[in-house]
C-alpha atoms as a PDB file:
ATOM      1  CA  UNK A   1      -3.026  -6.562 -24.565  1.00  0.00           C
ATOM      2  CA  UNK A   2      -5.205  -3.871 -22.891  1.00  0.00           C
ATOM      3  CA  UNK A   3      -2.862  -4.006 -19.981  1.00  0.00           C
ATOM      4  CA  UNK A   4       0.200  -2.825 -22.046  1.00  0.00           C
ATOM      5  CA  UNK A   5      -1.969  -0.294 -23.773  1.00  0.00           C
ATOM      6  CA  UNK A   6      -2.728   0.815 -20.540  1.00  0.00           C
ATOM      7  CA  UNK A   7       0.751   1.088 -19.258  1.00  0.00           C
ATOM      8  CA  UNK A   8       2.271   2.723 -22.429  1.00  0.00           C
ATOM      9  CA  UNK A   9      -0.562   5.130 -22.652  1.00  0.00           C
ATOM     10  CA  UNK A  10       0.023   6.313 -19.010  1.00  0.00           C
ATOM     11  CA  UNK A  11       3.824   6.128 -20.209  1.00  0.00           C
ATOM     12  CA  UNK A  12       3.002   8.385 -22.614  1.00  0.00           C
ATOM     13  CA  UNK A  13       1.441  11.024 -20.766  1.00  0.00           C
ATOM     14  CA  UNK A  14       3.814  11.326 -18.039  1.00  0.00           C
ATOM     15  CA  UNK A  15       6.586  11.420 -20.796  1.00  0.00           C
ATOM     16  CA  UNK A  16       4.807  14.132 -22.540  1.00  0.00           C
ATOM     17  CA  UNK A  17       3.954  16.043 -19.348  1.00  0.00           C
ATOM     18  CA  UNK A  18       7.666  15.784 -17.954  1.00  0.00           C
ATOM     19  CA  UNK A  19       8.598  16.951 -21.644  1.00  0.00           C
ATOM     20  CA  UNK A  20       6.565  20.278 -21.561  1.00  0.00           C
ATOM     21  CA  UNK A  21       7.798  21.675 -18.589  1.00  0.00           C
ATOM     22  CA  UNK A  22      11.558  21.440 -19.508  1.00  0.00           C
ATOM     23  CA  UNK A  23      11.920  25.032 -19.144  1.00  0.00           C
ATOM     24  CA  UNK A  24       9.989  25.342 -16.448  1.00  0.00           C
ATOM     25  CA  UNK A  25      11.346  26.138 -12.553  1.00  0.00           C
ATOM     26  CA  UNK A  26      12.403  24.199  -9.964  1.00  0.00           C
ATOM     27  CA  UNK A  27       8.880  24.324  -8.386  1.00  0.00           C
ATOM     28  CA  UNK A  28       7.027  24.044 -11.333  1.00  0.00           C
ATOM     29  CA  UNK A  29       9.103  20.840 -12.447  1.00  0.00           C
ATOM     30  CA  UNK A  30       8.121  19.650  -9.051  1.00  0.00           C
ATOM     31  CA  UNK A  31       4.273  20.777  -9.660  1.00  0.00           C
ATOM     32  CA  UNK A  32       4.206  19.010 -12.716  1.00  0.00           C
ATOM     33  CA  UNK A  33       5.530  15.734 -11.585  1.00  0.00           C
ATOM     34  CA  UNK A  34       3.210  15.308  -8.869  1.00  0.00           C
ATOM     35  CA  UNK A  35       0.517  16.014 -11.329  1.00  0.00           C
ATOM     36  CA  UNK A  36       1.906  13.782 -13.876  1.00  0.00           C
ATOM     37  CA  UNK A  37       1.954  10.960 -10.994  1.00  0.00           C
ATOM     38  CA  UNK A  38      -1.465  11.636  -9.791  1.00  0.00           C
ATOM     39  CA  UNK A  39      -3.073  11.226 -13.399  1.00  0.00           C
ATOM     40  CA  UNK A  40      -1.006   8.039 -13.799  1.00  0.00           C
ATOM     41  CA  UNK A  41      -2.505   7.077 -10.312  1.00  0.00           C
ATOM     42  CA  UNK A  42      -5.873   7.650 -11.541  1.00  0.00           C
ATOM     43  CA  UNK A  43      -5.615   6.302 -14.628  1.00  0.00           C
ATOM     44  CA  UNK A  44      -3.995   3.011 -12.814  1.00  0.00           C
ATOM     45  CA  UNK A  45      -6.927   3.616 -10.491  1.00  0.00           C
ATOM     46  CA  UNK A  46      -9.855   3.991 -12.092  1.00  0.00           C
ATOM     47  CA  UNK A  47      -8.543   1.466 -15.081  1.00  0.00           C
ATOM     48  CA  UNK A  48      -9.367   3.660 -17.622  1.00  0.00           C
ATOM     49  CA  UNK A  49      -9.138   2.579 -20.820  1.00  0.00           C
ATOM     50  CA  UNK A  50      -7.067   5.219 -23.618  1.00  0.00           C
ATOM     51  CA  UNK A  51     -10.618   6.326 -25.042  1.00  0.00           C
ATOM     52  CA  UNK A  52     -12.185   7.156 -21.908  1.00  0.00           C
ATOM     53  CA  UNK A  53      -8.885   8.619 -20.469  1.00  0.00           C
ATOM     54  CA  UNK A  54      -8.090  10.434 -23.749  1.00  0.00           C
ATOM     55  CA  UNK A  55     -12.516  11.826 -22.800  1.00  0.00           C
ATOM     56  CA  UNK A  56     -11.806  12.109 -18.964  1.00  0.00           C
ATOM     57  CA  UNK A  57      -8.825  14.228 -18.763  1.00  0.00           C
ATOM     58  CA  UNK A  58      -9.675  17.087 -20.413  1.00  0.00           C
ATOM     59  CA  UNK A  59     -13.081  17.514 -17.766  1.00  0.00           C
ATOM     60  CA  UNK A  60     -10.479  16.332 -14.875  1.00  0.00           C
ATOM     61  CA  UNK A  61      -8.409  19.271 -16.517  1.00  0.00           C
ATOM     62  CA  UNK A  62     -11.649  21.710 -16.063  1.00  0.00           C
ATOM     63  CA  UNK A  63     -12.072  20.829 -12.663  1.00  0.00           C
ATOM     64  CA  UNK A  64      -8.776  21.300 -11.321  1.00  0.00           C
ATOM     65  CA  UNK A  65      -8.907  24.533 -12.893  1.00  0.00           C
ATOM     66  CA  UNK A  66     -11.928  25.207 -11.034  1.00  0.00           C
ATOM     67  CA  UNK A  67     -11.187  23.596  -7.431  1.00  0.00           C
ATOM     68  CA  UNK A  68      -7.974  25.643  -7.714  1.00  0.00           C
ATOM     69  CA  UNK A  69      -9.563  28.817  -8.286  1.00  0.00           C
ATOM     70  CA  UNK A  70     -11.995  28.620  -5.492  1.00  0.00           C
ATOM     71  CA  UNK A  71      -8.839  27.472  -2.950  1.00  0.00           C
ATOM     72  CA  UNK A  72      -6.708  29.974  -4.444  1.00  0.00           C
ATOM     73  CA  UNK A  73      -9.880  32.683  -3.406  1.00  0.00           C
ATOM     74  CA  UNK A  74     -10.004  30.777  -0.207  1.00  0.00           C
ATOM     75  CA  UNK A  75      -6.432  31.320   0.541  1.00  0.00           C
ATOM     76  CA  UNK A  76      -6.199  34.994  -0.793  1.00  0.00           C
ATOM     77  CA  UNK A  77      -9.136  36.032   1.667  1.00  0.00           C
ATOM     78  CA  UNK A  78      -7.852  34.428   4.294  1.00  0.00           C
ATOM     79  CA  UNK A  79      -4.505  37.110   4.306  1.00  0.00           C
ATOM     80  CA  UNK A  80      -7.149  39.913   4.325  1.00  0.00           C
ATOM     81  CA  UNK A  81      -9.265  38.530   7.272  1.00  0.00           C
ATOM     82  CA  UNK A  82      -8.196  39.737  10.554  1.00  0.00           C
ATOM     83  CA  UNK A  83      -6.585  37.620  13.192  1.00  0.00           C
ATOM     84  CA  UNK A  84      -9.698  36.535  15.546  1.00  0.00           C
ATOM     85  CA  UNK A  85     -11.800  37.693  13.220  1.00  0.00           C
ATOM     86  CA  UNK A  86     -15.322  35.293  12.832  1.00  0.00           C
ATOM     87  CA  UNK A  87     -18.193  35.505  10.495  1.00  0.00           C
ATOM     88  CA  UNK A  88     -20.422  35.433  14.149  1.00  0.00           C
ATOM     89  CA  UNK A  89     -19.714  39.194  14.187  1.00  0.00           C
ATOM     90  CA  UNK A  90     -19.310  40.167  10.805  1.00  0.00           C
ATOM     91  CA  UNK A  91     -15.667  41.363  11.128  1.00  0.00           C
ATOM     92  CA  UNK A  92     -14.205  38.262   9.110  1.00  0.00           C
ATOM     93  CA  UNK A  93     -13.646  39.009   5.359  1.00  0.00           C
ATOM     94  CA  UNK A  94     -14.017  35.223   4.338  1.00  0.00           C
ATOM     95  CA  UNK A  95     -16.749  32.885   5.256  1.00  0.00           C
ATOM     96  CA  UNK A  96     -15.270  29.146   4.942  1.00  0.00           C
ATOM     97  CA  UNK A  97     -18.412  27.627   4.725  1.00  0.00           C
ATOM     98  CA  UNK A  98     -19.363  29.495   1.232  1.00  0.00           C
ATOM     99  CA  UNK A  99     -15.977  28.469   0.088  1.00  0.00           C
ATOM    100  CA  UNK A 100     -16.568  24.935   1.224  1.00  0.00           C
ATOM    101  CA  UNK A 101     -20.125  24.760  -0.310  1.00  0.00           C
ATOM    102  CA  UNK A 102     -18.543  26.491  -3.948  1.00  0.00           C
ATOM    103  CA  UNK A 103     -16.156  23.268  -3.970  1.00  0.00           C
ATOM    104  CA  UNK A 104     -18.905  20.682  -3.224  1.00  0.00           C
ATOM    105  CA  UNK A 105     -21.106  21.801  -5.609  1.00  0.00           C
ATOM    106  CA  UNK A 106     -18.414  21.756  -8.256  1.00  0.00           C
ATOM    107  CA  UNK A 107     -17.749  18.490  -7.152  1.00  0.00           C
ATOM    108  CA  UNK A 108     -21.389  17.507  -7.524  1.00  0.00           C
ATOM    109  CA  UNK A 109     -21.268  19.267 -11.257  1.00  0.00           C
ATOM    110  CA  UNK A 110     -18.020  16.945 -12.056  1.00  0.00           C
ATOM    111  CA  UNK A 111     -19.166  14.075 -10.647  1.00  0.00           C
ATOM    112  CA  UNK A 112     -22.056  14.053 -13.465  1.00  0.00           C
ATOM    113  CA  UNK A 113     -19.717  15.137 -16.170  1.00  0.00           C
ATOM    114  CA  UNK A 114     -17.190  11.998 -15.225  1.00  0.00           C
ATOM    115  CA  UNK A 115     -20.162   9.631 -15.089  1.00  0.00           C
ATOM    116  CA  UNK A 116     -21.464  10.613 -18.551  1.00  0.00           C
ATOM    117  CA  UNK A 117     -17.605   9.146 -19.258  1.00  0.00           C
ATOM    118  CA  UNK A 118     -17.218   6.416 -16.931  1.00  0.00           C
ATOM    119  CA  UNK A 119     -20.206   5.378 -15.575  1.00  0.00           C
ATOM    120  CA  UNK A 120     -21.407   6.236 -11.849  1.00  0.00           C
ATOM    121  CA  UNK A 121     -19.745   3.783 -10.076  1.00  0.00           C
ATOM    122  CA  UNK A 122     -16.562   5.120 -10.879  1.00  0.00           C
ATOM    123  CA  UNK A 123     -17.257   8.694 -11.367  1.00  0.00           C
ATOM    124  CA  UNK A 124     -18.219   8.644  -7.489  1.00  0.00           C
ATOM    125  CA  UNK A 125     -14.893   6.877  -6.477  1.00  0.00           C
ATOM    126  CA  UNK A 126     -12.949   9.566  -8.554  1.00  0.00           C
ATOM    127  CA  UNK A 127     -13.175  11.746  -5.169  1.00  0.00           C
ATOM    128  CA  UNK A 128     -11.999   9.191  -3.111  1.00  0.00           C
ATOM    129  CA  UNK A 129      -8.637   8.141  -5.424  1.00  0.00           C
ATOM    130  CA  UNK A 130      -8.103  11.590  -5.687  1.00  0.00           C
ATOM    131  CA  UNK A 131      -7.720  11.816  -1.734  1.00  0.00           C
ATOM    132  CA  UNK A 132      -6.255   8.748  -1.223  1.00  0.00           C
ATOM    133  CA  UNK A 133      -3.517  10.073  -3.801  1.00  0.00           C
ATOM    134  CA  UNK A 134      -3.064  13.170  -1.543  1.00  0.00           C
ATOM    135  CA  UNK A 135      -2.767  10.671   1.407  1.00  0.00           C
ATOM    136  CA  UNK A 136      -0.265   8.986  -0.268  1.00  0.00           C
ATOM    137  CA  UNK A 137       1.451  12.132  -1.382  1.00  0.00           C
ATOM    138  CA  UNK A 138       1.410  13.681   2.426  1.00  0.00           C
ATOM    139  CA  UNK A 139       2.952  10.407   3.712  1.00  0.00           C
ATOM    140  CA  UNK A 140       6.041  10.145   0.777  1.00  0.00           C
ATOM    141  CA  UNK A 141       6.608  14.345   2.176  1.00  0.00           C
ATOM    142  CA  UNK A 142       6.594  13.216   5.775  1.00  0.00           C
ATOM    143  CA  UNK A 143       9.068   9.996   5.311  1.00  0.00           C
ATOM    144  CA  UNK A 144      11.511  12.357   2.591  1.00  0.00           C
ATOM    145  CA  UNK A 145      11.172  14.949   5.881  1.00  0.00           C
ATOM    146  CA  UNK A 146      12.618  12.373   8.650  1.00  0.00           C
END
């Protein structure tokens, strides 16, 4: 019975999330697939039950917000750093150790906030689902590319 909670729940939420981007782009339709499959991953993943799910997502939500931000700054910096440019002699504008050190401390921050949900066990192996997902992902692109 928790099983096919579990499975109509995740249902649900990709359902709903494919519903609210209807008018939406091509690309963003595409964005919010992927993002629909990677919380049904996780969910699947980290067997979450609805109540810690319907508790965990909106934190997940936070910190995608916040790991994009910091890659989008990344990014953005790293069209205004000259070509050749390092932080050894100052001329680089980024420095992608700071940016690096921003996203592991968020992680650190998060990892807290998911265990107060989920318990530390699984709160730690959040990070590793969510690159194993982009593993996945990156291997499904390179096999639709051949």
């Amino acid at each position: 019975m928790l099983r096919f909670r579990h499975l109509l729940f995740t249902v649900f939420a990709v359902t709903f999330g494919i519903l609210s981007v209807a008018g939406q782009s091509r690309d963003s339709k595409r964005f919010a697939a992927i993002e629909n499959e990677k919380i049904a991953y996780i969910t699947k993943e980290l067997n979450l039950s609805q109540s810690e799910a319907q508790r965990f997502f909106p934190i997940y939500n936070q910190y995608n917000r916040e790991m994009w931000n910091i890659k989008s700054e990344k990014n953005n910096s790293s069209t205004s750093a000259p070509y050749g440019g390092n932080s050894f002699n100052g001329s680089a504008k980024r420095d992608i150790l700071s940016y690096d050190a921003k996203e592991l401390e968020v992680k650190k921050n998060y990892r807290k906030k998911f265990a107060e949900v989920i318990g530390n066990s699984r709160a730690s192996q959040f990070f590793e689902i969510e690159q194993n997902f982009r593993e996945l992902l990156y291997k499904e692109l390179q096999r639709r590319n051949q």
